[in-house]
Protein backbone atom coordinates (compact mmCIF):
# COMPACT_ATOMS: atom_id res chain seq x y z
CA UNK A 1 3.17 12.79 -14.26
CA UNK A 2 1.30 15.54 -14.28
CA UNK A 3 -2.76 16.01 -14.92
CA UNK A 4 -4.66 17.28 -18.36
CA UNK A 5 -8.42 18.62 -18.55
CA UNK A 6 -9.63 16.70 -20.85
CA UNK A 7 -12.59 18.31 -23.47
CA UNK A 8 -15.30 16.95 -20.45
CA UNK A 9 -14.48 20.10 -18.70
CA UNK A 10 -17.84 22.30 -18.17
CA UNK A 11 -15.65 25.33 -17.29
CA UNK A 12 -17.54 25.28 -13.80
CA UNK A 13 -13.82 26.31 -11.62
CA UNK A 14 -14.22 23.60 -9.03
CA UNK A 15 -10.80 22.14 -9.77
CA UNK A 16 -9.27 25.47 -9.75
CA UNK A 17 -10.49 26.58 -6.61
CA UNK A 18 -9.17 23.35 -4.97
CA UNK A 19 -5.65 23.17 -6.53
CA UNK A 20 -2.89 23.44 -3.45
CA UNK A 21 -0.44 24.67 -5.64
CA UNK A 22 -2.76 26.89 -7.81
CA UNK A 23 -1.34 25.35 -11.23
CA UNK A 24 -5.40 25.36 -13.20
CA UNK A 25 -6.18 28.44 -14.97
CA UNK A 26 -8.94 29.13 -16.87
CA UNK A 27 -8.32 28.72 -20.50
CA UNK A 28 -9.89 29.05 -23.79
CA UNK A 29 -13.58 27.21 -23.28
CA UNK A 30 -11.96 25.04 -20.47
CA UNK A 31 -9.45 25.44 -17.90
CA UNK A 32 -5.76 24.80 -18.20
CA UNK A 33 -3.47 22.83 -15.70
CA UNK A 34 0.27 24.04 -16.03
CA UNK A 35 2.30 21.18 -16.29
CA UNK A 36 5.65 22.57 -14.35
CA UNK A 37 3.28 23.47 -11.18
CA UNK A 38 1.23 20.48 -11.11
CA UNK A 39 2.37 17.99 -8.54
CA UNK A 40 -0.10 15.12 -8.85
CA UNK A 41 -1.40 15.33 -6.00
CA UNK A 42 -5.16 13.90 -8.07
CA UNK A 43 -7.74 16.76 -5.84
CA UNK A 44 -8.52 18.19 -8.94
CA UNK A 45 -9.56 14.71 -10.21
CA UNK A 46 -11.14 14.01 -7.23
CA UNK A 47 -13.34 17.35 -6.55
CA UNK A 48 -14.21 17.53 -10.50
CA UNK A 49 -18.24 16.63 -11.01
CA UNK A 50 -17.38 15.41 -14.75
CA UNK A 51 -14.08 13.40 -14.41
CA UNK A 52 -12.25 16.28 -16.84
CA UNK A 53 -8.81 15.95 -15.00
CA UNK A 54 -6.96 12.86 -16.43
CA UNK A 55 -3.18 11.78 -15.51
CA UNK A 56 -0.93 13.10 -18.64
């Protein structure tokens, strides 16, 4: 199951730059994890300073 940013997201890129698979993108006021690349591997959740990642 892949991961969601929830609306905690401060837009501050740390997930993105940590992805292994590069699947977050910065979106419209918060960034965007595509569900087809994402493989749930949780660093996004784990590197994130405001818990904005959440399992799907």
């Amino acid at each position: 199951m892949a991961y969601r940013i929830n609306e905690n997201c401060i837009s501050c890129g740390a997930c993105a730059a940590e992805c292994p698979v590069s699947a977050i993108t910065e979106g419209d006021g918060k960034y965007e994890i595509n569900p087809d690349t994402c493989i749930d591997c949780g660093t996004c959740a784990s590197i994130c300073p405001v818990g904005a990642p959440e399992q799907a």
